[in-house]
C-alpha atoms as a PDB file:
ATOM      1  CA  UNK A   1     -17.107  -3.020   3.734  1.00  0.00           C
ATOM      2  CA  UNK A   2     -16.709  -0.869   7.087  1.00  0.00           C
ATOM      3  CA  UNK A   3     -13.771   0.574   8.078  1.00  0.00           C
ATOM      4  CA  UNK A   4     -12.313   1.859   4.748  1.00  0.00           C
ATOM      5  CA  UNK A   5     -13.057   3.393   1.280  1.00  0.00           C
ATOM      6  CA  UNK A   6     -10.880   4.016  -1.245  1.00  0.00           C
ATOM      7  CA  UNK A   7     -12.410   5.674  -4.787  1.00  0.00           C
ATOM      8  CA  UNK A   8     -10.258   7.034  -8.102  1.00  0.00           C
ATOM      9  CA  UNK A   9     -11.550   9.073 -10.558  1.00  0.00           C
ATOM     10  CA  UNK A  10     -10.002  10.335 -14.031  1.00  0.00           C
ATOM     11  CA  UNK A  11     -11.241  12.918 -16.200  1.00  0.00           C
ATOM     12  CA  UNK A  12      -9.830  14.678 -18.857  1.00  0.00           C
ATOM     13  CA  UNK A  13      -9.542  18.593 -19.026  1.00  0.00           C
ATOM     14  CA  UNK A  14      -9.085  20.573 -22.044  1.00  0.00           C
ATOM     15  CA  UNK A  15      -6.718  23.143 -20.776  1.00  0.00           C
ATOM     16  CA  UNK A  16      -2.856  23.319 -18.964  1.00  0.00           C
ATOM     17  CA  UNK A  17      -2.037  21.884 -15.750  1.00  0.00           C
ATOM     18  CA  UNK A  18      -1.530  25.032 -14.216  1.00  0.00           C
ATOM     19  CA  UNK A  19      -5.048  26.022 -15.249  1.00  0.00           C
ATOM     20  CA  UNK A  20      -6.144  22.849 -12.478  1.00  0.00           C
ATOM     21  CA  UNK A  21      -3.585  23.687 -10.107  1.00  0.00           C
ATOM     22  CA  UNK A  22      -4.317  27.459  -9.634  1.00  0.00           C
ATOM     23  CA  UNK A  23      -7.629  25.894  -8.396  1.00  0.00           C
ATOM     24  CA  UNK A  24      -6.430  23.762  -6.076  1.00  0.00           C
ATOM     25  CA  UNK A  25      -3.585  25.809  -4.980  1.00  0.00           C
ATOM     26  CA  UNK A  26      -6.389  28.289  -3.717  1.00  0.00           C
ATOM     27  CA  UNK A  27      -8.628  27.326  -0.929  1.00  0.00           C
ATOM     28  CA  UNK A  28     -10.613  30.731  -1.462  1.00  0.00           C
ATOM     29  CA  UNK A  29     -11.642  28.700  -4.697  1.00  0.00           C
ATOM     30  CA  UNK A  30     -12.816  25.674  -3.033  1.00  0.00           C
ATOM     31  CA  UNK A  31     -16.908  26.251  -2.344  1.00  0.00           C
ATOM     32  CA  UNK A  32     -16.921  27.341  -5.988  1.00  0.00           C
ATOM     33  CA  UNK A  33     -15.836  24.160  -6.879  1.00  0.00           C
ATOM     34  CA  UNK A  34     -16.512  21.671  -4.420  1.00  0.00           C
ATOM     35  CA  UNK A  35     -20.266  21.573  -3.721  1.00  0.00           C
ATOM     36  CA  UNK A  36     -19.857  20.545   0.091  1.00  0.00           C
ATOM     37  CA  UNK A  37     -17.761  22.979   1.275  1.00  0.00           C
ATOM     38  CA  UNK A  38     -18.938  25.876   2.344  1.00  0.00           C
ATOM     39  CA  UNK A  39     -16.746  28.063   4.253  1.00  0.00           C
ATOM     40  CA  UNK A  40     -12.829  27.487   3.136  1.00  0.00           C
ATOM     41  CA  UNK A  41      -9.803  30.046   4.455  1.00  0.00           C
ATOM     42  CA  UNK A  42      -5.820  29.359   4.422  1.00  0.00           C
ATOM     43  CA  UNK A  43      -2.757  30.782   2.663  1.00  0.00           C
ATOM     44  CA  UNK A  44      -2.838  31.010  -1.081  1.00  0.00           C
ATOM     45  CA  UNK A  45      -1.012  29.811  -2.678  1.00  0.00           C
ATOM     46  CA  UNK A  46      -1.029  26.519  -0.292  1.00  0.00           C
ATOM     47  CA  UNK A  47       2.058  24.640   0.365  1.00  0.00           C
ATOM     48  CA  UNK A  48       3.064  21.324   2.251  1.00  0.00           C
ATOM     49  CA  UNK A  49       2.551  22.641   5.799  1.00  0.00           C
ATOM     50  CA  UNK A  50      -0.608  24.780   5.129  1.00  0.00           C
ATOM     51  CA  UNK A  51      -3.599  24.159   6.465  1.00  0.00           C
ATOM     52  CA  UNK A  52      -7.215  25.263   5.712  1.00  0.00           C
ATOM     53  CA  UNK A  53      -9.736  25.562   7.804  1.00  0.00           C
ATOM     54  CA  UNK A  54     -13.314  25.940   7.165  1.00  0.00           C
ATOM     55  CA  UNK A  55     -17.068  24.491   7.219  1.00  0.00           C
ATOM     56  CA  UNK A  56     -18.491  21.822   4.970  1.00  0.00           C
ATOM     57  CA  UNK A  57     -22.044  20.146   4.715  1.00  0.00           C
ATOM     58  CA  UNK A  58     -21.946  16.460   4.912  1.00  0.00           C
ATOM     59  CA  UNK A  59     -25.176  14.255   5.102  1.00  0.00           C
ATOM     60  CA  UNK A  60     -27.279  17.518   5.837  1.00  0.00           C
ATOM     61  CA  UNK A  61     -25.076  18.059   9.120  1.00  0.00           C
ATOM     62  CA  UNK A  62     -22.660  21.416   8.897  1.00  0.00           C
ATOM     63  CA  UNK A  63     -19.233  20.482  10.308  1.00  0.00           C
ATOM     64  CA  UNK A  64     -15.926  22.024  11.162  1.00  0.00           C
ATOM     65  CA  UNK A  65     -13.112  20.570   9.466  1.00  0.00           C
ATOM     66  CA  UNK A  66      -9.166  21.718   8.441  1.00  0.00           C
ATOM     67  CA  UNK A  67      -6.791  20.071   5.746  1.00  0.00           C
ATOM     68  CA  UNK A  68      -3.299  19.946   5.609  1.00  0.00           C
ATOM     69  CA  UNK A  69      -1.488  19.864   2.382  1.00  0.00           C
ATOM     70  CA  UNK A  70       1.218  17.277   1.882  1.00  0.00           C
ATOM     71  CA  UNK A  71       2.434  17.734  -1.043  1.00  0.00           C
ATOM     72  CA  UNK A  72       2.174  20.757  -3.799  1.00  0.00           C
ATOM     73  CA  UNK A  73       4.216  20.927  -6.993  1.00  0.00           C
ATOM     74  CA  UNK A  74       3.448  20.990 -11.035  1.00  0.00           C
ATOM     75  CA  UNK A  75       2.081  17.563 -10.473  1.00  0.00           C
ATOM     76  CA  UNK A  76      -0.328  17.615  -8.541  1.00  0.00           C
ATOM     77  CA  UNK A  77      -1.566  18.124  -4.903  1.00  0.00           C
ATOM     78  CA  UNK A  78      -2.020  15.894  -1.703  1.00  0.00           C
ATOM     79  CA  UNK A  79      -3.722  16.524   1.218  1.00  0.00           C
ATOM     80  CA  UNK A  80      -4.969  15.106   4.674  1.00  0.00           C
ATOM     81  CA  UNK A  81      -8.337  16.441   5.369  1.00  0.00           C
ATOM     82  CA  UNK A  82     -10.644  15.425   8.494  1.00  0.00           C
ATOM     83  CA  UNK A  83     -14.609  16.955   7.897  1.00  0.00           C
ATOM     84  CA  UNK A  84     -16.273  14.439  10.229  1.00  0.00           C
ATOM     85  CA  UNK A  85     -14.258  11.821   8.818  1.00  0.00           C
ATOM     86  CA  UNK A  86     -10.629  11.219   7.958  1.00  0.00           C
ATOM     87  CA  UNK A  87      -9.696  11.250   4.344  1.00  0.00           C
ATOM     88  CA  UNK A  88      -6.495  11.299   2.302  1.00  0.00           C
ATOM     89  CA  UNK A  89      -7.110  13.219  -1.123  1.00  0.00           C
ATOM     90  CA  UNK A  90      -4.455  13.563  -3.761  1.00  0.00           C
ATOM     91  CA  UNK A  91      -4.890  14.901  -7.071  1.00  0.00           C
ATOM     92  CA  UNK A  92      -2.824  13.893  -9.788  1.00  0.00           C
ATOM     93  CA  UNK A  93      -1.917  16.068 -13.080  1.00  0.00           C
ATOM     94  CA  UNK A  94      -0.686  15.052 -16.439  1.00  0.00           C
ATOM     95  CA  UNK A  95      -0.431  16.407 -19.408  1.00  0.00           C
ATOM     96  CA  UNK A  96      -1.545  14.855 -22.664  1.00  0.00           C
ATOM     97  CA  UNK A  97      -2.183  15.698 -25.953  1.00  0.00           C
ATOM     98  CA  UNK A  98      -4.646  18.171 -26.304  1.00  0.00           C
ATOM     99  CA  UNK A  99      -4.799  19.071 -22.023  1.00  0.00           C
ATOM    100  CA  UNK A 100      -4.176  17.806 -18.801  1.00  0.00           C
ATOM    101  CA  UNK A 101      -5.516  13.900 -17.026  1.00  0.00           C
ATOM    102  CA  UNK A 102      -7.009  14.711 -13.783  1.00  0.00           C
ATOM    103  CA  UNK A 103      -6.420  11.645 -10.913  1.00  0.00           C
ATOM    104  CA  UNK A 104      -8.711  11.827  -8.059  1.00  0.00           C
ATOM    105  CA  UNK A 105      -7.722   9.320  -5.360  1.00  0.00           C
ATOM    106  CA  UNK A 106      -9.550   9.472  -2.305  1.00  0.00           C
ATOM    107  CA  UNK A 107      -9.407   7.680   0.549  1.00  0.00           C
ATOM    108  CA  UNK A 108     -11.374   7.381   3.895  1.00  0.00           C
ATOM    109  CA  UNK A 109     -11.341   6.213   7.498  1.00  0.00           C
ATOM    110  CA  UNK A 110     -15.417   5.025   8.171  1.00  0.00           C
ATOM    111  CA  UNK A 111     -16.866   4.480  11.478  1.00  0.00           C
ATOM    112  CA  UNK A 112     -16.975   1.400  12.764  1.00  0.00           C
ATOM    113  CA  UNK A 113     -19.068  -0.568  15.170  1.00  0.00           C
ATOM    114  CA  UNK A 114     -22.909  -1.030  14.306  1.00  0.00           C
ATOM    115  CA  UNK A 115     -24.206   2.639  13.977  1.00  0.00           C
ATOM    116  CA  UNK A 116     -21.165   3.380  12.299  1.00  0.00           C
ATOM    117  CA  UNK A 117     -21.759   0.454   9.397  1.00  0.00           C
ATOM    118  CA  UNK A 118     -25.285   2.201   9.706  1.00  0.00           C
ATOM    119  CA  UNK A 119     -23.043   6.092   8.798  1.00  0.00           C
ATOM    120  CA  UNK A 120     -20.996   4.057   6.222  1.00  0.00           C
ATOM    121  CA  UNK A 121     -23.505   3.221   3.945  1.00  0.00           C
ATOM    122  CA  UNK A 122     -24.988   7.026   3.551  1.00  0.00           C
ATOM    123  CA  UNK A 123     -21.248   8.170   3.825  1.00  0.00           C
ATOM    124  CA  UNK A 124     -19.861   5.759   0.885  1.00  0.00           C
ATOM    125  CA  UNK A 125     -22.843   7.129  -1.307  1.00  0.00           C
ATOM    126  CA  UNK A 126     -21.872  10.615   0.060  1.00  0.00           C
ATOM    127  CA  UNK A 127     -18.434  10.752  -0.492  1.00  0.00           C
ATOM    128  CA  UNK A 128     -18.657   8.999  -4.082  1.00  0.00           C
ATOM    129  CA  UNK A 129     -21.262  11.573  -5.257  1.00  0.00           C
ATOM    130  CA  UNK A 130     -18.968  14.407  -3.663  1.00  0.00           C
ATOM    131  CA  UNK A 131     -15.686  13.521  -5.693  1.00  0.00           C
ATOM    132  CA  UNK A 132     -17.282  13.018  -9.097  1.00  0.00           C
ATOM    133  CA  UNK A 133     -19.421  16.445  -8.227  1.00  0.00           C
ATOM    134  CA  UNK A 134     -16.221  17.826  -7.244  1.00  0.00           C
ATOM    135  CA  UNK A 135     -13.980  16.874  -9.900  1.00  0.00           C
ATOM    136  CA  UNK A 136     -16.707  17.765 -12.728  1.00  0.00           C
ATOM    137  CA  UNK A 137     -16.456  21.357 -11.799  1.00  0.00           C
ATOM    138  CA  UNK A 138     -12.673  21.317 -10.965  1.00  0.00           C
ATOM    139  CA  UNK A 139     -12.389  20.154 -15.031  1.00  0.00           C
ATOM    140  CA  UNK A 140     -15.200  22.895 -15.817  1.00  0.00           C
ATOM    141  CA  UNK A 141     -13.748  25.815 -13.960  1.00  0.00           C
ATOM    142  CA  UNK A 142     -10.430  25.132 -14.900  1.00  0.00           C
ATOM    143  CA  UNK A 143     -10.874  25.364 -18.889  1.00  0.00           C
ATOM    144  CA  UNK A 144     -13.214  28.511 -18.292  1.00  0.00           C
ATOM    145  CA  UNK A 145     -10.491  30.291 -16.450  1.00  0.00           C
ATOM    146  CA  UNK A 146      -8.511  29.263 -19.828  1.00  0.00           C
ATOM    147  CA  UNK A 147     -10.137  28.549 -23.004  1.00  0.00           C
ATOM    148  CA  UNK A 148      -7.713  29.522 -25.318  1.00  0.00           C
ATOM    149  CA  UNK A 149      -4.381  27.886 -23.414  1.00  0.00           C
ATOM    150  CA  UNK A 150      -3.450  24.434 -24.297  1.00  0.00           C
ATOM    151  CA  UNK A 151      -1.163  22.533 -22.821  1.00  0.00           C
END
């Protein structure tokens, strides 16, 4: 259980890829969509290279963090992000019949040692919570920005 957690998530969103990826293109968007971060500032549109810096609430602490982005293109986004812990986020786009399949893959370097397993537990629930919370309103903001486009 300590050291590592890996979660995916899938949901479906009723509007075109570039609908989703406008979002995540834009860190300016981020606290509007991602319910821990609070502070988020970086190029827009991102590209591999970028980073964005800003301040998130995790576990009731406010921390510092910055994410680079690794990869950017019509299929999705991948980024390395550190926010009090080390995680590797990607999301995946494809289109389907009637929208786009969003991938969320997440995963994390825990602490270790005995207060860490201690951190892990909260941080598991945390971090679990945080993706479906965050890729819930990715999907909802995305087809409000476009109703009527399909992909």
């Amino acid at each position: 259980m300590p050291g590592r957690l890996e979660v995916t998530r899938c949901r479906r969103a009723h509007c075109a890829p570039d609908a989703v990826l406008r979002l995540l293109l834009g860190p300016e968007t981020w606290p509007q969509w991602q319910p821990e971060i609070e502070t988020a500032a970086g190029p827009s549109p991102l590209a591999p290279g970028d980073t964005v810096t800003g301040r998130a609430s995790m576990l009731g602490f406010a921390v510092h963090g910055h994410s680079t982005i690794r990869a950017a293109g019509p299929d999705g986004v991948s980024e390395e992000a550190v926010v009090g812990v080390r995680m590797a986020i990607r999301y995946e786009l494809r289109r389907d019949d009637g929208g786009t399949v969003v991938v969320h893959r997440l995963a994390a370097d825990l602490p270790r040692g005995p207060l860490g397993r201690v951190l892990s537990l909260f941080l598991r629930w945390s971090l679990r919570r945080m993706q479906r919370r965050a890729l819930d309103e990715l999907v909802a903001r995305a087809e409000r920005a476009e109703p009527e486009e399909r992909a």
